[in-house]
Protein backbone atom coordinates (compact mmCIF):
# COMPACT_ATOMS: atom_id res chain seq x y z
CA UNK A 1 85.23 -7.81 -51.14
CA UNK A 2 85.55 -6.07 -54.57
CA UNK A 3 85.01 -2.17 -55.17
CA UNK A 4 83.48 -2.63 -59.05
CA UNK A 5 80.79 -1.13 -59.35
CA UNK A 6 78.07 -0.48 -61.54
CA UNK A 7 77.66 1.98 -64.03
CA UNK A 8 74.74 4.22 -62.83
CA UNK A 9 71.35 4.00 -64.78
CA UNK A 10 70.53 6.75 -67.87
CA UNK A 11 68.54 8.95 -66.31
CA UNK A 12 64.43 8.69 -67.17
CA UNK A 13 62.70 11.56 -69.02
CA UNK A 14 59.94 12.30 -67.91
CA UNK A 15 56.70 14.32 -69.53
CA UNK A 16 57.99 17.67 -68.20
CA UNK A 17 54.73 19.66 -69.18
CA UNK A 18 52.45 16.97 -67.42
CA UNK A 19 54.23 17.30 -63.96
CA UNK A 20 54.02 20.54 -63.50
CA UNK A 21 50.62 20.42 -65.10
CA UNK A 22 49.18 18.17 -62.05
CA UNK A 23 50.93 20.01 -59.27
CA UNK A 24 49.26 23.19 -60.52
CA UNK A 25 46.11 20.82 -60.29
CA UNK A 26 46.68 20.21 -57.11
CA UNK A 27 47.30 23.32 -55.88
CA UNK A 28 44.36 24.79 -56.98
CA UNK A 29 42.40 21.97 -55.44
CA UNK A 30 43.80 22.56 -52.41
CA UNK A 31 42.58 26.32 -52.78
CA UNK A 32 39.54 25.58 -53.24
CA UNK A 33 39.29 23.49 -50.19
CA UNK A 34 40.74 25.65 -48.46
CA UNK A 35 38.60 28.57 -49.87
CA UNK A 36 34.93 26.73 -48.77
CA UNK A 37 36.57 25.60 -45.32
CA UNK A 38 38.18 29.08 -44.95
CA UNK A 39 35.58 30.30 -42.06
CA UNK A 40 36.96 27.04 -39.87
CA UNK A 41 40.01 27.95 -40.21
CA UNK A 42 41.81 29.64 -37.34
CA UNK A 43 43.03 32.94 -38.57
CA UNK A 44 46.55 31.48 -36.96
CA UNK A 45 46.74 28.79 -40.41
CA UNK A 46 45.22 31.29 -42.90
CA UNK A 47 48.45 31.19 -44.24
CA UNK A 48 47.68 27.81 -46.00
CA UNK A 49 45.85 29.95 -48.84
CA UNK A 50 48.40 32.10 -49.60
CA UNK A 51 50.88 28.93 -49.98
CA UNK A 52 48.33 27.64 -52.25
CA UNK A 53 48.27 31.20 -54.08
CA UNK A 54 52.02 31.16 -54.68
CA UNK A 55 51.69 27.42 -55.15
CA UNK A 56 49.60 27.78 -58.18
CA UNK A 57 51.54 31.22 -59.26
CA UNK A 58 54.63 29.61 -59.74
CA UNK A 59 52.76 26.17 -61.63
CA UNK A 60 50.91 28.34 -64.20
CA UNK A 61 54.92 30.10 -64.61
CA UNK A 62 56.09 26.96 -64.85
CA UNK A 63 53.93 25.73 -67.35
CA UNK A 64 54.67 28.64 -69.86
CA UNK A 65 58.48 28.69 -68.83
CA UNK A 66 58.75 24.69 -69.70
CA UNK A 67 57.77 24.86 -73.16
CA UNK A 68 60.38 27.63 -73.58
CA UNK A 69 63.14 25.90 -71.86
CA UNK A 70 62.96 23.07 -73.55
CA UNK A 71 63.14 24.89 -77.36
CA UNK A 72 66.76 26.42 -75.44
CA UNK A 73 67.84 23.13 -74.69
CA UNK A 74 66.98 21.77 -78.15
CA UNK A 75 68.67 24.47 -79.88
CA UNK A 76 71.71 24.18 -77.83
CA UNK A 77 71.72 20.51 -78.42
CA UNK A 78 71.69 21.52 -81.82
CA UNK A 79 74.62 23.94 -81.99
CA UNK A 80 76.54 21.60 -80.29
CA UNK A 81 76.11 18.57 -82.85
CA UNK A 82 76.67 21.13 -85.71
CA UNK A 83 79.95 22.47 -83.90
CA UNK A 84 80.74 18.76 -83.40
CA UNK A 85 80.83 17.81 -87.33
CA UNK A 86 83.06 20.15 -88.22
């Protein structure tokens, strides 16, 4: 038996802005399930909302903080190519 292996695959880009976009969707879905159902809720799993709170906290971050970390990366891409050519 042989120990070549394969290279491993380039890794896939993905639409960074549209992830986090639909788990902040779905977050705040689930809060507002969670919101009409609240009075069935024992007050033992009222925790749920708050995850859901933070849950959509952190998406809405997210989705300003992507944008932003991208432009970084770009730049620094950048810098590197030009320190590259000289």
């Amino acid at each position: 038996m042989s120990n070549v292996r394969q290279p491993a695959p380039a890794p896939l880009e993905a639409n960074d802005q549209l992830v986090t976009a639909m788990i902040t969707a779905g977050w705040a879905i689930a809060l507002i399930v969670l919101l009409v159902i609240r009075t069935d809720i024992p007050a033992s799993d009222r925790w749920w909302i708050w995850t859901c709170v933070t849950g959509l906290g952190l998406g809405v971050f997210g989705l300003l903080y992507v944008p932003r970390l991208k432009r970084s990366r770009e730049r620094a891409a950048r810098r590197r190519a030009e320190a590259d050519q000289r």
